[in-house]
PDB file of N, CA and C in Angstrom:
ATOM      1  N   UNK A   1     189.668 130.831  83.995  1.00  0.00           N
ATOM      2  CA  UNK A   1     189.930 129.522  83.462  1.00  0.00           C
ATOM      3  C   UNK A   1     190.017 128.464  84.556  1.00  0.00           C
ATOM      4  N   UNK A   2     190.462 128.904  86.036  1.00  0.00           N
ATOM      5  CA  UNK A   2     190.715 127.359  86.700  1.00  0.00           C
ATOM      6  C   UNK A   2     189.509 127.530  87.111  1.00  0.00           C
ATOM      7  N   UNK A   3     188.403 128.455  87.242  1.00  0.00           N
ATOM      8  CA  UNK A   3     187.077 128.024  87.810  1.00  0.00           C
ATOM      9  C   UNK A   3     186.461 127.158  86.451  1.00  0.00           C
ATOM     10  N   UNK A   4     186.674 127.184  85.737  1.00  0.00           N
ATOM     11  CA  UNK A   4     186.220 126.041  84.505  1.00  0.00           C
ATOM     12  C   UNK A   4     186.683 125.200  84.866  1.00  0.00           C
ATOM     13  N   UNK A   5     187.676 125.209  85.054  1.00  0.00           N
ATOM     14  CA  UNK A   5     188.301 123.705  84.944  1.00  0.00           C
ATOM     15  C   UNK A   5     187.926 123.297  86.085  1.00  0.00           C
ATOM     16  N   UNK A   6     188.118 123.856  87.647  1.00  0.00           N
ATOM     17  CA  UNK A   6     186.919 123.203  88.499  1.00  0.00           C
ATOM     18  C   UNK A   6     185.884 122.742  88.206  1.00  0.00           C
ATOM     19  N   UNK A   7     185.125 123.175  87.329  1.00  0.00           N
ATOM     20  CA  UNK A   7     183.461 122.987  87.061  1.00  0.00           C
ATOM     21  C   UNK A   7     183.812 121.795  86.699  1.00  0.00           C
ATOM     22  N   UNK A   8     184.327 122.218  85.714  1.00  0.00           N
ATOM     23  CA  UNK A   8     184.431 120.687  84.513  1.00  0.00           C
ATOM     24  C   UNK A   8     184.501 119.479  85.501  1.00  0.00           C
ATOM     25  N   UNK A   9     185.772 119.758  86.057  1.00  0.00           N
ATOM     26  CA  UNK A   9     185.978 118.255  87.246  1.00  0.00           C
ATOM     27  C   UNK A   9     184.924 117.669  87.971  1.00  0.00           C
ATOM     28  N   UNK A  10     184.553 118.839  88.563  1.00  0.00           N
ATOM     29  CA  UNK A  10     183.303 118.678  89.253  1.00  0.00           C
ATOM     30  C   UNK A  10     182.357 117.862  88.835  1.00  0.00           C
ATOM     31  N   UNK A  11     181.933 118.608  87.762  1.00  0.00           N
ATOM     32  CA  UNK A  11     180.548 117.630  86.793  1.00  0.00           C
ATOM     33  C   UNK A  11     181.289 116.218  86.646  1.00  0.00           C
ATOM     34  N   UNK A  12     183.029 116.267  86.079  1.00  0.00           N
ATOM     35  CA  UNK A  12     182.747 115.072  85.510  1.00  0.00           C
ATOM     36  C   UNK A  12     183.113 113.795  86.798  1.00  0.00           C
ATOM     37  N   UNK A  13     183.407 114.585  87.795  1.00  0.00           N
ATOM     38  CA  UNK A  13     183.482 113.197  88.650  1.00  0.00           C
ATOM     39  C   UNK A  13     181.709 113.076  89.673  1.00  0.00           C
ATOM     40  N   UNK A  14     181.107 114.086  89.334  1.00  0.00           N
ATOM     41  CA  UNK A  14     179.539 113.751  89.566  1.00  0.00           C
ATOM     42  C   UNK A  14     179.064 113.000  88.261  1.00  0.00           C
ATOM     43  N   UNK A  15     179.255 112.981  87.305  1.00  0.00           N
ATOM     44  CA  UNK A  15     179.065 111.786  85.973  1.00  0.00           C
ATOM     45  C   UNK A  15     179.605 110.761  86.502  1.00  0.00           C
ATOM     46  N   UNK A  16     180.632 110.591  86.916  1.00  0.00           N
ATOM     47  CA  UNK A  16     181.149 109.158  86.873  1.00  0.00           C
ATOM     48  C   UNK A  16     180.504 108.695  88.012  1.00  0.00           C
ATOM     49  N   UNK A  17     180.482 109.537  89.454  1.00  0.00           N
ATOM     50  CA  UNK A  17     179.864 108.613  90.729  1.00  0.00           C
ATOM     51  C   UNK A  17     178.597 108.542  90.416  1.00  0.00           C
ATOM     52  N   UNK A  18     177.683 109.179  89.331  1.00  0.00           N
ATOM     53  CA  UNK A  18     176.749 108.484  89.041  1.00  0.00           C
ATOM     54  C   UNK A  18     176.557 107.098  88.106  1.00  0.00           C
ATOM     55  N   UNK A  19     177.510 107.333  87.497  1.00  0.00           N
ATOM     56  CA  UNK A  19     177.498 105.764  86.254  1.00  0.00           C
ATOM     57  C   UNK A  19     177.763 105.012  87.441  1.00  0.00           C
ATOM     58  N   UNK A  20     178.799 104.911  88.249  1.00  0.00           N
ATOM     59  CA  UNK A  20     179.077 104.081  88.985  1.00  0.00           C
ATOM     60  C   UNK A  20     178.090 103.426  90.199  1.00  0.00           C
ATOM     61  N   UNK A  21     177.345 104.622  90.404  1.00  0.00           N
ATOM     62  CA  UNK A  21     175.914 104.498  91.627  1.00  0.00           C
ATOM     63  C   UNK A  21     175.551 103.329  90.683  1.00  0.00           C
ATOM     64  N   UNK A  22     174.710 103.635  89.358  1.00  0.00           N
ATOM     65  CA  UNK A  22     174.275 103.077  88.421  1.00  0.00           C
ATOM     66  C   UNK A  22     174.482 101.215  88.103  1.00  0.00           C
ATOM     67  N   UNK A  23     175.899 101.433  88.111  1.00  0.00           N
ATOM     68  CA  UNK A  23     176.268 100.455  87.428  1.00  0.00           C
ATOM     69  C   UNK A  23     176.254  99.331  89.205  1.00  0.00           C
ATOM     70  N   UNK A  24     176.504 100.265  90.433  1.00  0.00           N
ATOM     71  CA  UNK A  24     176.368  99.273  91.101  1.00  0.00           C
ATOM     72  C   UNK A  24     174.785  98.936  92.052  1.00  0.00           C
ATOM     73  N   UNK A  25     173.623  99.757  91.575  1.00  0.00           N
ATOM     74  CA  UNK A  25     172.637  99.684  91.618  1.00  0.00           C
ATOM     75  C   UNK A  25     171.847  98.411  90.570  1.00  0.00           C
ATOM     76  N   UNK A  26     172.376  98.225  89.550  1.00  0.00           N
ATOM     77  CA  UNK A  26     171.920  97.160  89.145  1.00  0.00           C
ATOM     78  C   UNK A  26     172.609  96.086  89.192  1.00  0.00           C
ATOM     79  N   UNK A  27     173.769  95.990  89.700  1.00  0.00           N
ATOM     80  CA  UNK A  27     174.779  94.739  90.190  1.00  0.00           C
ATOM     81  C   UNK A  27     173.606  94.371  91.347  1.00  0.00           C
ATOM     82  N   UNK A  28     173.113  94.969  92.168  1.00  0.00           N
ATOM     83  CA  UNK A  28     172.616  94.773  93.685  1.00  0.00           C
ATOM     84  C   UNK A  28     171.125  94.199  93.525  1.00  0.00           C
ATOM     85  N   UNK A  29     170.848  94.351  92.175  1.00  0.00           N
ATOM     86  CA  UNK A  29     169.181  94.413  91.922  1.00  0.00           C
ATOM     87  C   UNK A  29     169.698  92.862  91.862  1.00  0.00           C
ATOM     88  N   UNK A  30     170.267  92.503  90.846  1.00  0.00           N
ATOM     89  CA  UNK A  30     170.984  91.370  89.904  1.00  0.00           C
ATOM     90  C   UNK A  30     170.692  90.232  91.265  1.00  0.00           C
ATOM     91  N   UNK A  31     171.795  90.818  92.045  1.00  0.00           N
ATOM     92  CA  UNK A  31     172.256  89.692  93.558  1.00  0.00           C
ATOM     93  C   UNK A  31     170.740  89.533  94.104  1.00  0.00           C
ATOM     94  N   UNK A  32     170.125  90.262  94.260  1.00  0.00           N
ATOM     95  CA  UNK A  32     168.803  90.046  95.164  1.00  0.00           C
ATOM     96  C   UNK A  32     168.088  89.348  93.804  1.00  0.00           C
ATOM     97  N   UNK A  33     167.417  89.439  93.025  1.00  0.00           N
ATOM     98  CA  UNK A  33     166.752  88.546  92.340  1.00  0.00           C
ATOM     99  C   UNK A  33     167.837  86.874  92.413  1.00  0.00           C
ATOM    100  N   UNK A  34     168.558  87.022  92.291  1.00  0.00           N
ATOM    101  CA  UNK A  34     169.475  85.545  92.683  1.00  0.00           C
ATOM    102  C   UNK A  34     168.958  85.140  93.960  1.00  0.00           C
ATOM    103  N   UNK A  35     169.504  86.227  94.842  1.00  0.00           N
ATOM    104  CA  UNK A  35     168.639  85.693  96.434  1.00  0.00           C
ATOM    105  C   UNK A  35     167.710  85.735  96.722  1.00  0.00           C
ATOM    106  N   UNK A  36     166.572  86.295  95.595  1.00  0.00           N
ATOM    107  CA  UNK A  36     164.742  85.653  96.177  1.00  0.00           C
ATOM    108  C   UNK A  36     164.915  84.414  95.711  1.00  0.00           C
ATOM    109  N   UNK A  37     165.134  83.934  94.642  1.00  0.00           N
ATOM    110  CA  UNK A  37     165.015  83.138  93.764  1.00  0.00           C
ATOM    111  C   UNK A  37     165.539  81.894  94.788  1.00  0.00           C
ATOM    112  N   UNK A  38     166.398  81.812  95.252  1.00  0.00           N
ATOM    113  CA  UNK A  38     167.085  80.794  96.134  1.00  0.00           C
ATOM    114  C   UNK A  38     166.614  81.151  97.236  1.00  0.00           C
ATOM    115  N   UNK A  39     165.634  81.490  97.930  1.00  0.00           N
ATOM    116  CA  UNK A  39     165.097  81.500  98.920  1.00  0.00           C
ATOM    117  C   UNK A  39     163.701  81.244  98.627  1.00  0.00           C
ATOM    118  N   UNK A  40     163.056  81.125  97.357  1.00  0.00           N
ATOM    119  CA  UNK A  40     161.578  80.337  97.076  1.00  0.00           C
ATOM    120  C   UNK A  40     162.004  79.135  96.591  1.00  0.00           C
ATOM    121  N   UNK A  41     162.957  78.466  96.172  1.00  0.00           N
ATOM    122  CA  UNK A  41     163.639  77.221  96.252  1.00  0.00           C
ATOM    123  C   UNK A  41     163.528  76.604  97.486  1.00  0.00           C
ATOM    124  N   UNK A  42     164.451  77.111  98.126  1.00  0.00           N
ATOM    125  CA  UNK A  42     164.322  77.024  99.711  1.00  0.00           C
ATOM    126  C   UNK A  42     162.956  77.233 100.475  1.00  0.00           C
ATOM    127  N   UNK A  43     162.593  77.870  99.874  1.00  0.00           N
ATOM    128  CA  UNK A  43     160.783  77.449 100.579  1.00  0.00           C
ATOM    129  C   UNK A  43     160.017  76.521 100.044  1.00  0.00           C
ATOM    130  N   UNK A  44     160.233  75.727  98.587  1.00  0.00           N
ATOM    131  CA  UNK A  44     159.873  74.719  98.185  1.00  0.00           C
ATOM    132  C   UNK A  44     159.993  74.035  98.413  1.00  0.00           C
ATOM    133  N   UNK A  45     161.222  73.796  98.889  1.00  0.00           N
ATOM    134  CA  UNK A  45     162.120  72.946  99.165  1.00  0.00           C
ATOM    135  C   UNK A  45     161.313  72.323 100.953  1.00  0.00           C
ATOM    136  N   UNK A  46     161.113  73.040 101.444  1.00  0.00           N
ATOM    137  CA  UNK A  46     160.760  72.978 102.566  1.00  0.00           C
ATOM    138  C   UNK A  46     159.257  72.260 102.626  1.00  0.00           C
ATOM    139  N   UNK A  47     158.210  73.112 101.949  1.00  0.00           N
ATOM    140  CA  UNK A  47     156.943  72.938 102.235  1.00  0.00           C
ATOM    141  C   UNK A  47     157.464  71.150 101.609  1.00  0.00           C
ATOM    142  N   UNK A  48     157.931  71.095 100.504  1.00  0.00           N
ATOM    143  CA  UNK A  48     157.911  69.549 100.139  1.00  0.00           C
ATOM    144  C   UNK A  48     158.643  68.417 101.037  1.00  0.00           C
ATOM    145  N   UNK A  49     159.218  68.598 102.217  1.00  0.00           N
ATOM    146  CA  UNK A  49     159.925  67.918 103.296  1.00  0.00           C
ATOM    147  C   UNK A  49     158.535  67.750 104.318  1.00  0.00           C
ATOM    148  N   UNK A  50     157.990  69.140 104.808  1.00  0.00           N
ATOM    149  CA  UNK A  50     157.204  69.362 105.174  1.00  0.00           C
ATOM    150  C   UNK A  50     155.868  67.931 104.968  1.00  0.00           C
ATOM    151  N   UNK A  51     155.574  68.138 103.777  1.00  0.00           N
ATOM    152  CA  UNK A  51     154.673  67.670 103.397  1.00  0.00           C
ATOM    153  C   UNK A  51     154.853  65.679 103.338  1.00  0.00           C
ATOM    154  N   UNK A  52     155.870  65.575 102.995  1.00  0.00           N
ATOM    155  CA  UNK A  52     156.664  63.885 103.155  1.00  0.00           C
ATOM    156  C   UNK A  52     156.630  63.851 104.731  1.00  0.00           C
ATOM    157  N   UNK A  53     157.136  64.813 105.581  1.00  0.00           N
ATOM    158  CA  UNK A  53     157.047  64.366 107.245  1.00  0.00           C
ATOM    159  C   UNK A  53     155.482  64.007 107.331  1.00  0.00           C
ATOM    160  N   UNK A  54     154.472  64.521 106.761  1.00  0.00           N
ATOM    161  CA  UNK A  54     153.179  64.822 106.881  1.00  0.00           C
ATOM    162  C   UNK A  54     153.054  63.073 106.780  1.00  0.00           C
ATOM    163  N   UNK A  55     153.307  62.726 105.883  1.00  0.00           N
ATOM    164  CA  UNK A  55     152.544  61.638 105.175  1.00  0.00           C
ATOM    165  C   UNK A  55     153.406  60.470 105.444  1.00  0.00           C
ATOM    166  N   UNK A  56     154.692  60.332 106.157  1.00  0.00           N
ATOM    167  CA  UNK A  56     155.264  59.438 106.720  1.00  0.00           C
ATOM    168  C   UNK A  56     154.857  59.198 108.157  1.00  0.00           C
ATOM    169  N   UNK A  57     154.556  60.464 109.028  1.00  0.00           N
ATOM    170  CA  UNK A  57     153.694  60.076 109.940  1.00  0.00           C
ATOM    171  C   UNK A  57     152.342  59.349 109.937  1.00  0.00           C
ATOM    172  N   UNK A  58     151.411  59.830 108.742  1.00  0.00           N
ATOM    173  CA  UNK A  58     150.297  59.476 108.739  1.00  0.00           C
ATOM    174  C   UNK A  58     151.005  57.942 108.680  1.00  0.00           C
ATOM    175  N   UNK A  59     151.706  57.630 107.930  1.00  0.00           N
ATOM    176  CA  UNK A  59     152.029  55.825 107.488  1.00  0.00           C
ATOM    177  C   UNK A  59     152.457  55.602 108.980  1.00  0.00           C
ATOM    178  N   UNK A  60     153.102  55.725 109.681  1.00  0.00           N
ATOM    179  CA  UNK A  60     153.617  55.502 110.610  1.00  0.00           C
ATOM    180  C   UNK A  60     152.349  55.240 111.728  1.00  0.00           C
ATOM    181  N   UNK A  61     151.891  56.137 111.888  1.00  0.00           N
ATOM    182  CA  UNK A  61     150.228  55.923 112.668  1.00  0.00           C
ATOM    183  C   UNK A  61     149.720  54.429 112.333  1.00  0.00           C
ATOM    184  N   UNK A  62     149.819  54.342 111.209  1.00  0.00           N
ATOM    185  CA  UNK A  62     148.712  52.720 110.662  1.00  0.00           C
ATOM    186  C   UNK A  62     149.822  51.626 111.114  1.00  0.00           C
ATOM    187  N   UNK A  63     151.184  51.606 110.561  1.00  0.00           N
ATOM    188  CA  UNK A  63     151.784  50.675 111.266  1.00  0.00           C
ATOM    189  C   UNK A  63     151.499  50.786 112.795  1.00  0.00           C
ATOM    190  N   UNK A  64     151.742  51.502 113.280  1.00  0.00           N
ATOM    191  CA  UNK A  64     151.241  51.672 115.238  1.00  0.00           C
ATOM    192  C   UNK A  64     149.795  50.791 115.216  1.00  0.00           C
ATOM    193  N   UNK A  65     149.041  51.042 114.576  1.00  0.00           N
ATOM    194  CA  UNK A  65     147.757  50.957 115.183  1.00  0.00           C
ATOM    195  C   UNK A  65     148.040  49.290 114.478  1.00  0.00           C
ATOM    196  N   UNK A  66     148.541  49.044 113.221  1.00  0.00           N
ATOM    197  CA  UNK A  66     148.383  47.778 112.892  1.00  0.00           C
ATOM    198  C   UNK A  66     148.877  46.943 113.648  1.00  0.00           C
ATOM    199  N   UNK A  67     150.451  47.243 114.273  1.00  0.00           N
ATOM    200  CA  UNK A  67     151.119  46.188 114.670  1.00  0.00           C
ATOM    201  C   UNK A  67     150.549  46.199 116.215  1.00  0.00           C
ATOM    202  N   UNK A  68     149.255  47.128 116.584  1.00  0.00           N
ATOM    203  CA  UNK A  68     149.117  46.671 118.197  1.00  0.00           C
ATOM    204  C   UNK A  68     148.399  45.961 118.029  1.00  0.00           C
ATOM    205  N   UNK A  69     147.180  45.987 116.864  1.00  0.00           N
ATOM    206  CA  UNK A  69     145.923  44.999 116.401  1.00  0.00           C
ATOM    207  C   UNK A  69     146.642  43.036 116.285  1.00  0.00           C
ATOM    208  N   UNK A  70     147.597  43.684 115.656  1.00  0.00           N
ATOM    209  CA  UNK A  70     148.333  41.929 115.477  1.00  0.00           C
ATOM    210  C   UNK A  70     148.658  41.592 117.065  1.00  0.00           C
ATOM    211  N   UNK A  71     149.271  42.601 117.889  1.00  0.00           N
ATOM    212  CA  UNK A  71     149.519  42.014 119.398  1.00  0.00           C
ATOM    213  C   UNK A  71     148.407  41.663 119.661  1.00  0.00           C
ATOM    214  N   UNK A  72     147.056  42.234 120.175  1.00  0.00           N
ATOM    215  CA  UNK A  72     146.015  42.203 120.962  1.00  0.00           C
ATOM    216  C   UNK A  72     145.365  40.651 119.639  1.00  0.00           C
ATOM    217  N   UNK A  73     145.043  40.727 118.828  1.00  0.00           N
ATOM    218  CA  UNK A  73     144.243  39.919 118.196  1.00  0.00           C
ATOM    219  C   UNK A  73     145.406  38.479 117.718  1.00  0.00           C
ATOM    220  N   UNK A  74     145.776  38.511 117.530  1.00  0.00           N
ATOM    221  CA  UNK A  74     147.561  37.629 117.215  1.00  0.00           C
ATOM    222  C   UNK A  74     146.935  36.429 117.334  1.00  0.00           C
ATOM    223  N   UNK A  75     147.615  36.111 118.866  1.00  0.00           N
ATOM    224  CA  UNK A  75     147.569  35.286 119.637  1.00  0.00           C
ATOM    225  C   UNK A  75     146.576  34.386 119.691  1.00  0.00           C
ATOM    226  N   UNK A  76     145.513  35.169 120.061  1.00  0.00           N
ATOM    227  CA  UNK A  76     144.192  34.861 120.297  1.00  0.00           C
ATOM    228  C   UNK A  76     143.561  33.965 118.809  1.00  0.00           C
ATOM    229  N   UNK A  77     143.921  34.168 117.795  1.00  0.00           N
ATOM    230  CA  UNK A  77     143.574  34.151 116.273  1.00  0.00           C
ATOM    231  C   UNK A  77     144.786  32.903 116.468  1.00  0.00           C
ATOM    232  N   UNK A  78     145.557  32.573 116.514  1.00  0.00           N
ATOM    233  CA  UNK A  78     146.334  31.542 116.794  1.00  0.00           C
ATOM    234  C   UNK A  78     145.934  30.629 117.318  1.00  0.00           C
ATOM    235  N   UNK A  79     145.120  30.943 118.537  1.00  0.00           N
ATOM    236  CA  UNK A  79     145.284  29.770 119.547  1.00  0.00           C
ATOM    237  C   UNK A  79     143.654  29.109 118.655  1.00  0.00           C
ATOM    238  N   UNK A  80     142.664  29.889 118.176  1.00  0.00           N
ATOM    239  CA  UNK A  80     141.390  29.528 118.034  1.00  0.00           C
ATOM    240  C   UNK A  80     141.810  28.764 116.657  1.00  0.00           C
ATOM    241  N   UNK A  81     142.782  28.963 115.814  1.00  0.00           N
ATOM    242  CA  UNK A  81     143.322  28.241 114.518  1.00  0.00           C
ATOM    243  C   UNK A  81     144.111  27.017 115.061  1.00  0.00           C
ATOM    244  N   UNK A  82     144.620  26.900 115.743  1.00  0.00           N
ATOM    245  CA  UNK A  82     145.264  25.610 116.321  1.00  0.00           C
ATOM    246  C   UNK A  82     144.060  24.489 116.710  1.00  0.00           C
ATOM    247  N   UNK A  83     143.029  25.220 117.701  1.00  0.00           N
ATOM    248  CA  UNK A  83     142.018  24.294 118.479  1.00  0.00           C
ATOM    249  C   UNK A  83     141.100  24.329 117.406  1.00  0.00           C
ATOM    250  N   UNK A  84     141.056  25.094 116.551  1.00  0.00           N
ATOM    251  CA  UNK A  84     140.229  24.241 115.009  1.00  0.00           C
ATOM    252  C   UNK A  84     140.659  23.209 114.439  1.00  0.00           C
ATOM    253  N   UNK A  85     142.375  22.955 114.149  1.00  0.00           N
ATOM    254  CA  UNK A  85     142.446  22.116 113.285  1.00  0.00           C
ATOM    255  C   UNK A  85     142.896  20.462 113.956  1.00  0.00           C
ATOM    256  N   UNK A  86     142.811  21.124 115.833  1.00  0.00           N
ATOM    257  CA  UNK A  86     143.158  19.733 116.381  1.00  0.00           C
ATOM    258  C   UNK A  86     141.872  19.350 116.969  1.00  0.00           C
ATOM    259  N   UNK A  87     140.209  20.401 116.655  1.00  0.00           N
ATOM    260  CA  UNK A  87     138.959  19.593 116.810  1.00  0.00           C
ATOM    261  C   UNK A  87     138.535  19.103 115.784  1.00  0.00           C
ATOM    262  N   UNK A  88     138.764  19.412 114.320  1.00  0.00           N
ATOM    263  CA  UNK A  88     138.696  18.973 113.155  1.00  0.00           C
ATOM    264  C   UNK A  88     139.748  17.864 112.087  1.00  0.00           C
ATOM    265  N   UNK A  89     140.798  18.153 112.799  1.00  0.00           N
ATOM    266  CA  UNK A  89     141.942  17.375 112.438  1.00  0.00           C
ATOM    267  C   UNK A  89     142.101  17.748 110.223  1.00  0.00           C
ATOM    268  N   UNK A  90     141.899  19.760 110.788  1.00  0.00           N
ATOM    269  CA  UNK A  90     141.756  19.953 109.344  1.00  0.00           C
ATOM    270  C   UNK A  90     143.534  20.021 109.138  1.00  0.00           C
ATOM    271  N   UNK A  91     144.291  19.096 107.721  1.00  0.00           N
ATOM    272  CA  UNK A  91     145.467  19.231 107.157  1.00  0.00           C
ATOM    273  C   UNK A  91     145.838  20.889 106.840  1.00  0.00           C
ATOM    274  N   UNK A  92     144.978  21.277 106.165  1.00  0.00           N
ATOM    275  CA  UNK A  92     145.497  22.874 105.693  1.00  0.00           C
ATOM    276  C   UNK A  92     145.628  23.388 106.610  1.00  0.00           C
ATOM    277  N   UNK A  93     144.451  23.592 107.792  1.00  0.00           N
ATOM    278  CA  UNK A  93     145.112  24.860 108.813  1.00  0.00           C
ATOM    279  C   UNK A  93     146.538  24.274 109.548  1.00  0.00           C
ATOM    280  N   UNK A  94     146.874  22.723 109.772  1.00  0.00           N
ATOM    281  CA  UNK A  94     148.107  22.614 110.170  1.00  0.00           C
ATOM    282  C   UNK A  94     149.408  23.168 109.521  1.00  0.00           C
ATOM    283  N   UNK A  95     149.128  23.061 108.096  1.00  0.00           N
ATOM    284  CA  UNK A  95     150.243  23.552 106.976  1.00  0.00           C
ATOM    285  C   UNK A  95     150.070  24.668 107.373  1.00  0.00           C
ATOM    286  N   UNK A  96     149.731  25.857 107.381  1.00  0.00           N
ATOM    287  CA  UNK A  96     149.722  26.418 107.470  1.00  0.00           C
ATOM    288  C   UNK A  96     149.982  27.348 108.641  1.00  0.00           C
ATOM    289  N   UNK A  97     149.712  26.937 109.755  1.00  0.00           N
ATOM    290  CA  UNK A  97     150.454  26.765 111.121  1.00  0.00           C
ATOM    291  C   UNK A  97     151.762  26.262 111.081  1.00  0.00           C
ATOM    292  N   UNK A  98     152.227  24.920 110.049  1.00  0.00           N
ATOM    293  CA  UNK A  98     153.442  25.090 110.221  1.00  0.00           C
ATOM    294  C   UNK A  98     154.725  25.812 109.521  1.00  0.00           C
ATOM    295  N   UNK A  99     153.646  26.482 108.474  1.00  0.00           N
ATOM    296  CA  UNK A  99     154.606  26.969 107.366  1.00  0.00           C
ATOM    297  C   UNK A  99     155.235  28.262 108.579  1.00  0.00           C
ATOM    298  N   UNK A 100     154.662  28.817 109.655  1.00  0.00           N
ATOM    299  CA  UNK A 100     155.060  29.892 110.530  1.00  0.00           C
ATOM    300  C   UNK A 100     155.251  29.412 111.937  1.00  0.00           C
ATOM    301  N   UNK A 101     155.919  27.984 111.723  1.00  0.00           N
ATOM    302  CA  UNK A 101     156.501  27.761 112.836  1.00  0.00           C
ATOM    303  C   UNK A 101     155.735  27.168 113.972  1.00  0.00           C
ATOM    304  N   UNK A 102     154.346  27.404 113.997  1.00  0.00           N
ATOM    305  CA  UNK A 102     153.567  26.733 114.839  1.00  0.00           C
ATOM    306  C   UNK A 102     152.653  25.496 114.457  1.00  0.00           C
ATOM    307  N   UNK A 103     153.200  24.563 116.259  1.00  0.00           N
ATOM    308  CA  UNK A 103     152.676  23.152 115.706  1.00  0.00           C
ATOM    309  C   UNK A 103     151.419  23.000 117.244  1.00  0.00           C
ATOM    310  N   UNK A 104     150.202  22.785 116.498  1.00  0.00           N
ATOM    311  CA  UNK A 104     149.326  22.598 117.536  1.00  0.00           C
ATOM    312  C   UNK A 104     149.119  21.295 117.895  1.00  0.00           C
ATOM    313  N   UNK A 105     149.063  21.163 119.094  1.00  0.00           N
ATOM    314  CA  UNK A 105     149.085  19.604 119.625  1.00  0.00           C
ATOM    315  C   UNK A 105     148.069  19.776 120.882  1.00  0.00           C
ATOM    316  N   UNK A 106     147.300  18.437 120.776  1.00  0.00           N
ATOM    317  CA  UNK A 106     146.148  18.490 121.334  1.00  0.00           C
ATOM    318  C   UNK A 106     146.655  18.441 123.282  1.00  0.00           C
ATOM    319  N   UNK A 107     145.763  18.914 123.754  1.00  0.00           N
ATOM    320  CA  UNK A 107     146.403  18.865 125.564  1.00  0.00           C
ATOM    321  C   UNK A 107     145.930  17.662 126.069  1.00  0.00           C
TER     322      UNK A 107
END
């Protein structure tokens, strides 16, 4: 009789550490599908930052290149709009020169 009743124990605490393997084998499955899941978020998440750095640089490039075009050409586009409207004595290009501050006056 106590070798039965060994057995018995036996089996039944190999039943239970298996329900329990069980029960914490799919707790673990559970957590990892949570943590792919939030880690292809997190990679979405990324490529789409990614992709805005992409395209704020590209914008950023054209301002560069625009605002050197206004340095180099500016001026020059100024001075030839001034000596137009003080060889022509045209009214609009003055308005317009003065609406931005500049007043051309003959030398």
């Amino acid at each position: 009789m106590p070798s039965n009743l060994i057995s018995t124990a036996s089996c039944s605490i190999a039943v239970l550490l298996s329900l329990w393997f069980l029960v914490s084998n799919w707790s673990n499955q559970s957590l990892q599908r949570g943590l792919q899941q939030q880690q292809d978020e997190i990679q979405a998440t990324q490529l789409t930052i990614q992709s805005k750095q992409q395209q704020l640089q590209a914008q950023q490039q054209v301002i560069d290149a625009s605002s050197q075009l206004a340095n180099q050409v500016g001026p020059a586009m100024i001075r030839d709009l001034a000596s137009l409207q003080i060889q022509n004595k045209n009214q609009a290009i003055a308005t317009l020169l003065k609406k931005y501050g500049i007043e051309a006056k003959p030398n």
